[in-house]
N, C-alpha and C. Protein backbone atom coordinates (compact mmCIF):
# COMPACT_ATOMS: atom_id res chain seq x y z
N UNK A 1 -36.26 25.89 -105.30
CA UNK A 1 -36.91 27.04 -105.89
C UNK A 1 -36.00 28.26 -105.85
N UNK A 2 -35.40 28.57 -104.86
CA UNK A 2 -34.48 29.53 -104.58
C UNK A 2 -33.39 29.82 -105.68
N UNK A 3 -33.21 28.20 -105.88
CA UNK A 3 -31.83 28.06 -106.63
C UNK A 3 -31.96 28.46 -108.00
N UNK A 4 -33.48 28.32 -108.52
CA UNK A 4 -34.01 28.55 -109.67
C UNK A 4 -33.87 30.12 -109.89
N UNK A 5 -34.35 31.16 -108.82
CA UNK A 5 -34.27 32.36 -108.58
C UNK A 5 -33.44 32.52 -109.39
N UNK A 6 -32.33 32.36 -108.51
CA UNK A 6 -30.66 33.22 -108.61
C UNK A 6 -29.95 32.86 -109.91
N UNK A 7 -30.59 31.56 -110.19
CA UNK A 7 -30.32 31.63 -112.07
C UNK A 7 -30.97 31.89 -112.79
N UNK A 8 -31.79 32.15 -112.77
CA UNK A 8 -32.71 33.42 -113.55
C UNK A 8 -31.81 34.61 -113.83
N UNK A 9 -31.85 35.09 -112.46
CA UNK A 9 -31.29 36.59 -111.96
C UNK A 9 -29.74 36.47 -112.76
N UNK A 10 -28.97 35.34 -112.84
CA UNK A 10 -27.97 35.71 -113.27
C UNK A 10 -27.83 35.28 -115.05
N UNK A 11 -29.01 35.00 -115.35
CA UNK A 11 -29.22 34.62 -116.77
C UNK A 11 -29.47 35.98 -117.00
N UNK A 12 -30.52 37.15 -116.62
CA UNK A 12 -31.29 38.41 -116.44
C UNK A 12 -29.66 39.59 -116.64
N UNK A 13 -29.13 39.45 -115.38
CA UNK A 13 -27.95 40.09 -115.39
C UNK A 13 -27.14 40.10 -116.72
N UNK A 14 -26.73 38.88 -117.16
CA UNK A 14 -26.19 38.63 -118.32
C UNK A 14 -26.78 38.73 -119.70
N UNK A 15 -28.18 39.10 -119.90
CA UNK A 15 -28.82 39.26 -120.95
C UNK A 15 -28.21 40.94 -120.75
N UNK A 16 -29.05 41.66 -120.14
CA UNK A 16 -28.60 43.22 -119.27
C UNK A 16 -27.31 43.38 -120.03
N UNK A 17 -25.97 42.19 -119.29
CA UNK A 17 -24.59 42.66 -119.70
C UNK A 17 -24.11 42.95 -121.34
N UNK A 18 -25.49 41.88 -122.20
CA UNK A 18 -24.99 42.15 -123.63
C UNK A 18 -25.36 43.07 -124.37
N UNK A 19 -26.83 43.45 -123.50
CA UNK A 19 -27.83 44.53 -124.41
C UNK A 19 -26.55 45.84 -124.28
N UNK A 20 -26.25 46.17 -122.17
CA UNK A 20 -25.35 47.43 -122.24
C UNK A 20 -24.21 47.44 -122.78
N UNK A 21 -23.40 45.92 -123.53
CA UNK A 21 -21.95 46.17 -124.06
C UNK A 21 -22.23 46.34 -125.41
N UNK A 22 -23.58 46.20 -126.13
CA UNK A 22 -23.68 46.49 -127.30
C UNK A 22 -23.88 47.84 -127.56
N UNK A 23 -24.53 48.60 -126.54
CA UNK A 23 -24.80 50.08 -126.78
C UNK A 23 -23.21 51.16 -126.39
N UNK A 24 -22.14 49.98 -125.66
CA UNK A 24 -21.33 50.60 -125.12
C UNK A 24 -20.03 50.64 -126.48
N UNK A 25 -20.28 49.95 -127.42
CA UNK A 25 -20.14 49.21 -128.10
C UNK A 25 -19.87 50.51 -129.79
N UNK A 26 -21.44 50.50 -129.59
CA UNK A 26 -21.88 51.62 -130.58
C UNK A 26 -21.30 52.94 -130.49
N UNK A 27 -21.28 53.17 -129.53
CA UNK A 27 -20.86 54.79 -128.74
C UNK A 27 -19.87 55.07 -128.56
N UNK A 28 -18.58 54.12 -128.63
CA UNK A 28 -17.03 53.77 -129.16
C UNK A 28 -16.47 54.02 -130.32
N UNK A 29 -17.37 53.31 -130.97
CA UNK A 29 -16.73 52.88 -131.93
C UNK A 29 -17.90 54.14 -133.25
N UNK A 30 -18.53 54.50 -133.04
CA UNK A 30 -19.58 55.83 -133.96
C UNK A 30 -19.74 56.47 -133.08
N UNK A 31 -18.85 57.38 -132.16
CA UNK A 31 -19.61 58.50 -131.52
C UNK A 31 -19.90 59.42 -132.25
N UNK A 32 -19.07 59.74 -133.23
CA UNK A 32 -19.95 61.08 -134.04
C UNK A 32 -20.78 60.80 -135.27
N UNK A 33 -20.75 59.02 -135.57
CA UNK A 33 -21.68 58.94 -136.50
C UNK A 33 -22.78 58.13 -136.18
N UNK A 34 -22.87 58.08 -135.05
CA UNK A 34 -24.07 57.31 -134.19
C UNK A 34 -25.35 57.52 -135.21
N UNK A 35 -26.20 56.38 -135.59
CA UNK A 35 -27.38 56.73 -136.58
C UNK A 35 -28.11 55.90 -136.00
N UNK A 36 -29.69 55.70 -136.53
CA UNK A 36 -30.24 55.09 -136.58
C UNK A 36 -29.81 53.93 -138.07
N UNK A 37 -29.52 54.02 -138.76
CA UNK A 37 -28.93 53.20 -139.62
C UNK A 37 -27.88 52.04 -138.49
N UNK A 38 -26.64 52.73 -138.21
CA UNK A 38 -25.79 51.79 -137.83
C UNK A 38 -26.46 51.24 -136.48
N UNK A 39 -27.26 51.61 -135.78
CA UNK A 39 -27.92 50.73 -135.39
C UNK A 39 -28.45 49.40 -135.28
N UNK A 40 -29.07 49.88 -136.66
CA UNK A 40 -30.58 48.42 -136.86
C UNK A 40 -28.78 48.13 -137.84
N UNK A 41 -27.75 48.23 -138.26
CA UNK A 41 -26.94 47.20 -139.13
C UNK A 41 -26.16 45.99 -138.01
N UNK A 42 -25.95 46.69 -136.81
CA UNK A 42 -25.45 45.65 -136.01
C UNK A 42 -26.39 45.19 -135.51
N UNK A 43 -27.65 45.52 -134.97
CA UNK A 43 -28.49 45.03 -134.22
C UNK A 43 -28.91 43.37 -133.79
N UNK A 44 -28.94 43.24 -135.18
CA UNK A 44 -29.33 41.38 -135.66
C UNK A 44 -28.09 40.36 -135.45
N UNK A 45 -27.05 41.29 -135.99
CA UNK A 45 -25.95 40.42 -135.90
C UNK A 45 -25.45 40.00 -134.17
N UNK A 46 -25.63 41.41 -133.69
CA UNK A 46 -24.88 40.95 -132.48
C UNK A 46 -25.71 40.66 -131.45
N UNK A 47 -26.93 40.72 -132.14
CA UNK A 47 -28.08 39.90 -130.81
C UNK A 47 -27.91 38.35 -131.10
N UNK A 48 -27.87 38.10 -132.67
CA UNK A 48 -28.10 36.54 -132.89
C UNK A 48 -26.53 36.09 -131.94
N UNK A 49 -25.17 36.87 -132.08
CA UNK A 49 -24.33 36.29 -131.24
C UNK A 49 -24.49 36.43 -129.53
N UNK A 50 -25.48 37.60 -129.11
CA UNK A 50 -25.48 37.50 -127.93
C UNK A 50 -26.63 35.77 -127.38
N UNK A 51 -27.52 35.42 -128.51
CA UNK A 51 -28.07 34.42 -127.74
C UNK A 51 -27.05 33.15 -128.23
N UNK A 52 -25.88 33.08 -128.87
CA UNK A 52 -24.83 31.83 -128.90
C UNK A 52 -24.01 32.18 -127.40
N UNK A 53 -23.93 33.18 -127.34
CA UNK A 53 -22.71 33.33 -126.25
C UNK A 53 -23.63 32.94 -124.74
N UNK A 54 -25.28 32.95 -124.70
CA UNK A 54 -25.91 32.66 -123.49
C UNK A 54 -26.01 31.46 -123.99
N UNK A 55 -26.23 30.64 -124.80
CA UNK A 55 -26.01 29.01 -125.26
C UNK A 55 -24.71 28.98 -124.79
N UNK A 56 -23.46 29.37 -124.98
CA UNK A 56 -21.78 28.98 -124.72
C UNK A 56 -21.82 29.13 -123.17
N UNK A 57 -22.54 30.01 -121.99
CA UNK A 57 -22.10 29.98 -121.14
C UNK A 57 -23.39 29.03 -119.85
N UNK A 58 -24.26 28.77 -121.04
CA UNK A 58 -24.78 27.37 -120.38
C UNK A 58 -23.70 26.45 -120.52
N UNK A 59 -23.31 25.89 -121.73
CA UNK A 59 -22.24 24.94 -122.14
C UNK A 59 -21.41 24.44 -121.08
N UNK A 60 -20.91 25.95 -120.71
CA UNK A 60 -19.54 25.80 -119.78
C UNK A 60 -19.99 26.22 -118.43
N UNK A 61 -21.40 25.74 -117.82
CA UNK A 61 -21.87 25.45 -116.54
C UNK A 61 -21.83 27.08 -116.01
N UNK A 62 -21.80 28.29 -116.41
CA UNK A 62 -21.54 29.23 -115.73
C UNK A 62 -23.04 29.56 -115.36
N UNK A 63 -24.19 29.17 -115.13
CA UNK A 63 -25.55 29.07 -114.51
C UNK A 63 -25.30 28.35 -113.20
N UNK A 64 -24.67 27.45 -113.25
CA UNK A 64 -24.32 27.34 -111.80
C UNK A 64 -23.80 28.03 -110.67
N UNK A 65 -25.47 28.39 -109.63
CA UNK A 65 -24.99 29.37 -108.63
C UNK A 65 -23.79 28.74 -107.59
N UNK A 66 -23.87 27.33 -107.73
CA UNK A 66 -22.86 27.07 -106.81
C UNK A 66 -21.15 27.47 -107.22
N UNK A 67 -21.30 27.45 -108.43
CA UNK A 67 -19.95 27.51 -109.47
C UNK A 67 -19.36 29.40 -109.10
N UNK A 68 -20.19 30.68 -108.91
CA UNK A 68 -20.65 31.28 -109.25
C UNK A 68 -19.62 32.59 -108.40
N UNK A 69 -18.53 31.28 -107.26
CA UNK A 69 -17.81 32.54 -106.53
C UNK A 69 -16.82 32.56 -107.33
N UNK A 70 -16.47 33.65 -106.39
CA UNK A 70 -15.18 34.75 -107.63
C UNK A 70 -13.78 34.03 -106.95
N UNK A 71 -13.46 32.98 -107.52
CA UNK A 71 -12.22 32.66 -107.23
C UNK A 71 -11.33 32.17 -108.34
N UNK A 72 -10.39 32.16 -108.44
CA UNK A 72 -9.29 32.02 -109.52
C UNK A 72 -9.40 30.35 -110.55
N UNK A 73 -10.31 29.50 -109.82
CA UNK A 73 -10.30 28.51 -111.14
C UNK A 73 -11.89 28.84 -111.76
N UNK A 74 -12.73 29.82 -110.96
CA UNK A 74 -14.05 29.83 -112.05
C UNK A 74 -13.43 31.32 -112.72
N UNK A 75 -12.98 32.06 -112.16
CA UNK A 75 -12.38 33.20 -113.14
C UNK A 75 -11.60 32.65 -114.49
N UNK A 76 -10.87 31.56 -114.03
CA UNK A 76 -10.49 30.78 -115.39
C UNK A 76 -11.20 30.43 -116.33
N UNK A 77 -12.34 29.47 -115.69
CA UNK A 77 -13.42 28.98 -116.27
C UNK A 77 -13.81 30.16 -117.44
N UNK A 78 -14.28 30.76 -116.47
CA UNK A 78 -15.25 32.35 -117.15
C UNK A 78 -14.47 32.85 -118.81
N UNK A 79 -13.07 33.21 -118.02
CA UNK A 79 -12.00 33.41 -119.58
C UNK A 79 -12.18 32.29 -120.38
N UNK A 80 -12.18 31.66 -120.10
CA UNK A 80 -12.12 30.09 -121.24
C UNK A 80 -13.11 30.40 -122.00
N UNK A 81 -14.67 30.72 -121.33
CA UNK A 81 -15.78 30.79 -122.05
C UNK A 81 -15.75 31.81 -123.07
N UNK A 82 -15.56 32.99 -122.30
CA UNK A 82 -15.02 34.15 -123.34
C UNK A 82 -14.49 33.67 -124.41
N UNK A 83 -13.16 33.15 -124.47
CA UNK A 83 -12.12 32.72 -125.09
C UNK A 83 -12.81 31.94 -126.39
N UNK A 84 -13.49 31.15 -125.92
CA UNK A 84 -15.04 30.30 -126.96
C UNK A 84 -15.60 31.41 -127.61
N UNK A 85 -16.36 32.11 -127.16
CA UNK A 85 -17.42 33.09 -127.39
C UNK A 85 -16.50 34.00 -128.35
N UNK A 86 -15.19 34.75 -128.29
CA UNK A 86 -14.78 35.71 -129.04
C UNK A 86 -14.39 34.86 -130.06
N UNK A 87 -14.00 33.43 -130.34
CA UNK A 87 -13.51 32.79 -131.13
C UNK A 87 -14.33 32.58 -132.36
N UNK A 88 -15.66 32.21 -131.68
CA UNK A 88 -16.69 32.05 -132.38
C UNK A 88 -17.46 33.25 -133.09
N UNK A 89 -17.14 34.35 -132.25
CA UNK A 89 -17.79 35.73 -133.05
C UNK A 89 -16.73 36.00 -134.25
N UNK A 90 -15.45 35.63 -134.19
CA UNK A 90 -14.28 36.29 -135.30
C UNK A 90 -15.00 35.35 -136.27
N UNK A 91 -15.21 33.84 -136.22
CA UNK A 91 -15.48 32.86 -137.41
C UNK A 91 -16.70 33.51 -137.64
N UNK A 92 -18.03 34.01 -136.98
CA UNK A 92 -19.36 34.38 -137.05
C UNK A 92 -18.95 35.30 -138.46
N UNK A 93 -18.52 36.70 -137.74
CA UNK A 93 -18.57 37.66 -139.05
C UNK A 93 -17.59 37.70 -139.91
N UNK A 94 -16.90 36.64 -140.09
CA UNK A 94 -15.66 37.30 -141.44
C UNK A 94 -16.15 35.95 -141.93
N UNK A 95 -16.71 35.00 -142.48
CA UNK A 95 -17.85 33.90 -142.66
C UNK A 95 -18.91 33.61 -143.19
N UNK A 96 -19.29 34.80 -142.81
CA UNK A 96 -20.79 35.62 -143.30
C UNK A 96 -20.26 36.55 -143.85
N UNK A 97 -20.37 36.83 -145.24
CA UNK A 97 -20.41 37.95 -145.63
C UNK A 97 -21.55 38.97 -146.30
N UNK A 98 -23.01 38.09 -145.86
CA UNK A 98 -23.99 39.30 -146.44
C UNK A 98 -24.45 39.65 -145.22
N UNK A 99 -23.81 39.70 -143.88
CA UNK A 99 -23.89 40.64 -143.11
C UNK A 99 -23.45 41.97 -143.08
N UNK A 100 -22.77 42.04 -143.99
CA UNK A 100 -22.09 43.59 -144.71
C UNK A 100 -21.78 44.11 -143.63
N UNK A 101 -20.85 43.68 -142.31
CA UNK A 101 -19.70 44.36 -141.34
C UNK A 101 -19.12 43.47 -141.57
N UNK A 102 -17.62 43.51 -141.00
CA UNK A 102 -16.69 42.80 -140.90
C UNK A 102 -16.27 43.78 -139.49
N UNK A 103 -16.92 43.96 -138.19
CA UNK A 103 -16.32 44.79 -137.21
C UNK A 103 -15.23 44.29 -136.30
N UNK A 104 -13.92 44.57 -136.44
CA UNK A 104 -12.69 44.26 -136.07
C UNK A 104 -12.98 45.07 -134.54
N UNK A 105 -12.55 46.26 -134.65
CA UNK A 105 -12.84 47.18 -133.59
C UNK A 105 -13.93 47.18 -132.96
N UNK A 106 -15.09 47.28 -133.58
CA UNK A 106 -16.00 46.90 -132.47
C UNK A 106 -16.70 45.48 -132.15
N UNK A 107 -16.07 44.56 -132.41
CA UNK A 107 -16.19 43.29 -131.68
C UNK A 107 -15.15 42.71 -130.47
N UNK A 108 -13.84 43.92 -130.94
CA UNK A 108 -13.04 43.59 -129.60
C UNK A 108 -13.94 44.84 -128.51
N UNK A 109 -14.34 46.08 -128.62
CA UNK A 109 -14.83 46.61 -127.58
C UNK A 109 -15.90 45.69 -127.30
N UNK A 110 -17.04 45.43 -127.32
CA UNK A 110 -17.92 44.43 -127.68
C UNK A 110 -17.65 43.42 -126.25
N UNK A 111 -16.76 42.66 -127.14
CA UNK A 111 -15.91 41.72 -125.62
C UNK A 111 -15.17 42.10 -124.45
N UNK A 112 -14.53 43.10 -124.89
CA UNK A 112 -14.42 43.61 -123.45
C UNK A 112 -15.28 44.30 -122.54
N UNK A 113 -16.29 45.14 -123.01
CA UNK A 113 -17.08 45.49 -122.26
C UNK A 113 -17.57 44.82 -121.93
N UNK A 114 -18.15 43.24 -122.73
CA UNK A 114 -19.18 42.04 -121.55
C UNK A 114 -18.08 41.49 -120.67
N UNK A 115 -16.89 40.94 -121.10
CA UNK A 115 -15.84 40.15 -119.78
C UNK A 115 -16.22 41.51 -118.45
N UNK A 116 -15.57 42.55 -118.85
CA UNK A 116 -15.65 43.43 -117.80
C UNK A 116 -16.70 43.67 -117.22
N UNK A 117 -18.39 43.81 -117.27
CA UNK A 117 -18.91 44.18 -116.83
C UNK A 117 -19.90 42.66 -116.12
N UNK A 118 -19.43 41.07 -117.15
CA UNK A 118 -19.84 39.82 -116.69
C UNK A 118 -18.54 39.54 -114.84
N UNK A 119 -17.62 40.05 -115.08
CA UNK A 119 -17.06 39.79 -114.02
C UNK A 119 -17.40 40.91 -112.86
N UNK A 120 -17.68 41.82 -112.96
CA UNK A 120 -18.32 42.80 -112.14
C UNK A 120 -19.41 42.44 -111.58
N UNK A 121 -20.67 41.87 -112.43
CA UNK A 121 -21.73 41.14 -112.06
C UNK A 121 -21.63 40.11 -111.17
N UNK A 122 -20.41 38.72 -111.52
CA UNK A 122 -20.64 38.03 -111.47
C UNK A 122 -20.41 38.30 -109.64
N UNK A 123 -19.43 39.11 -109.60
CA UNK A 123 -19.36 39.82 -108.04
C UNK A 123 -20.21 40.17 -106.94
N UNK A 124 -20.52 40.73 -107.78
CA UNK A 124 -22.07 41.42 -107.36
C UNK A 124 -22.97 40.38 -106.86
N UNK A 125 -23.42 39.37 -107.77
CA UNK A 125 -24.22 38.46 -107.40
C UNK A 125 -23.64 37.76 -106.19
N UNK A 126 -22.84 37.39 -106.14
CA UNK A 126 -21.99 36.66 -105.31
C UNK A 126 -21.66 37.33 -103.75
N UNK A 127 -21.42 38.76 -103.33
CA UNK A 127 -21.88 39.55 -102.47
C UNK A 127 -22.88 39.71 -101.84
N UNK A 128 -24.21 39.70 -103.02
CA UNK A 128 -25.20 39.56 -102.53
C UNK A 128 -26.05 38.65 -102.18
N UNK A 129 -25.79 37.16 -102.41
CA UNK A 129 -25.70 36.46 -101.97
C UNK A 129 -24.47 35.36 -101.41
N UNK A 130 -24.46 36.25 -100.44
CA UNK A 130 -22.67 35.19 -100.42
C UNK A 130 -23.22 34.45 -99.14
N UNK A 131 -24.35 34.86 -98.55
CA UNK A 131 -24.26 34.09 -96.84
C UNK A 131 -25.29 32.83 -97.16
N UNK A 132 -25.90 33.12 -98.58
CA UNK A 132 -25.97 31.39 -99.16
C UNK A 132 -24.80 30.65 -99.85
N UNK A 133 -23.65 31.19 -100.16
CA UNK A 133 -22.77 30.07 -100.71
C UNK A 133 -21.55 29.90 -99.02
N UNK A 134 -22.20 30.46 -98.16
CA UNK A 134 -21.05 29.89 -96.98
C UNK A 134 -21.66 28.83 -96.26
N UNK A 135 -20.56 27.93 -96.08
CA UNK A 135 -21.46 26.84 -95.84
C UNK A 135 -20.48 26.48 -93.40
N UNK A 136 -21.54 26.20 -93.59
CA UNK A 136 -21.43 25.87 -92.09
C UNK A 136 -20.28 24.64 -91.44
N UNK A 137 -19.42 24.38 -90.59
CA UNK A 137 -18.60 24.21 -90.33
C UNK A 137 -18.78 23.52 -88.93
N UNK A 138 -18.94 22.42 -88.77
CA UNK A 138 -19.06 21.58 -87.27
C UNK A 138 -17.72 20.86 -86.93
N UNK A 139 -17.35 21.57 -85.86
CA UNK A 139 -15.74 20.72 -84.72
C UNK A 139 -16.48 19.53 -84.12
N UNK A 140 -15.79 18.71 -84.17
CA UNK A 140 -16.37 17.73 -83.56
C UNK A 140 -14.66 17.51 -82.20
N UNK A 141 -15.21 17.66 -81.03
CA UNK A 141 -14.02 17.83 -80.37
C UNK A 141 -14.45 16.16 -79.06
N UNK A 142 -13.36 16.06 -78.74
CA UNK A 142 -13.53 14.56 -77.39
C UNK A 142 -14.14 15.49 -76.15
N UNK A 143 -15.07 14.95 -75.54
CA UNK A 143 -15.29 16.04 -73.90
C UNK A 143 -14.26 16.06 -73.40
N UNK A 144 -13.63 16.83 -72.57
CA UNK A 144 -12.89 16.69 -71.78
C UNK A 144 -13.04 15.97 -70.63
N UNK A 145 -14.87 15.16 -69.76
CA UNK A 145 -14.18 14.54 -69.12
C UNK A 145 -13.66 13.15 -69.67
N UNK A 146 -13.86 12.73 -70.89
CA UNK A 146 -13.24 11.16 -71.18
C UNK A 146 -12.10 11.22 -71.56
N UNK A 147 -11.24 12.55 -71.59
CA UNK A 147 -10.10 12.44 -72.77
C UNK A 147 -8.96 13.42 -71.25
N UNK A 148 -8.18 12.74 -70.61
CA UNK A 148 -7.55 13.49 -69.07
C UNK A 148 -6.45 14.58 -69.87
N UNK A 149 -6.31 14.37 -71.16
CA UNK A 149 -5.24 15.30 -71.70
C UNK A 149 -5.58 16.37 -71.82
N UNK A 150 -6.83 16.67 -72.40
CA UNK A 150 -7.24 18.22 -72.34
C UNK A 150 -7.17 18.96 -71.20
N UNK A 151 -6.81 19.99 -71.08
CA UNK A 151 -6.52 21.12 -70.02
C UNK A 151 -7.59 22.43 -70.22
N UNK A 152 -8.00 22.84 -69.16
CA UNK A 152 -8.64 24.08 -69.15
C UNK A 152 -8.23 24.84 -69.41
């Protein structure tokens, strides 16, 4: 049940990470023409890619809390997924063309703000629960009186 929790929480986190890289997104790339128009024009597009990219990072096991510490072959992992996910957003909108963007610039801010703020998270989670991914450690040693080599 627990385990169910914390992938929730990090499905939750990562929904969170696309809604704030999309607004971070907007505010980059239109700060002075920020509208309600350009809004609702990306809105659809980059939600329908934010639920492929939570399909891509089921794919590539990143729901796994055990998978979930920050070490250099799931940091790999993680880029790889990215690596999928931005691949698939370049074919998404230049593909489609009655989506009427073609956003170069703001699909690379876009991705960097989720890598950056998915690896920040993924930290986070991992901190905060880190004294469930440490796992316990038993010596199994000879007594000393059956074994005359050991010394006090």
């Amino acid at each position: 049940m627990k385990n169910k929790v914390r992938t929730l929480l990090l499905l939750l986190g990562d929904i969170t990470i696309l809604i704030v890289s999309f607004f971070v997104m907007l505010k980059f790339a239109f700060f002075r023409e920020l509208t309600q128009d350009v809004i609702e024009l990306h809105l659809f597009p980059f939600a329908f890619l934010g639920v492929v990219w939570l399909i891509i990072f089921f794919v590539f096991n990143l729901y796994d809390t055990e998978k979930s510490k920050p070490t250099i072959p799931h940091l790999q992992h993680i880029a790889m997924a990215f690596l999928v996910t931005a691949t698939l957003s370049v074919f998404f909108f230049y593909t489609i063309p009655f989506l009427g963007i073609t956003p170069k610039t703001n699909l690379i801010i876009f991705s960097i703000s989720a890598f950056c703020l998915f690896i920040l998270w993924r930290r986070t989670f991992y901190h905060i629960f880190s004294s469930y991914f440490k796992k316990g450690v038993v010596f199994i040693t000879p007594d000393k009186d059956q074994n005359p080599h050991i010394k006090e």
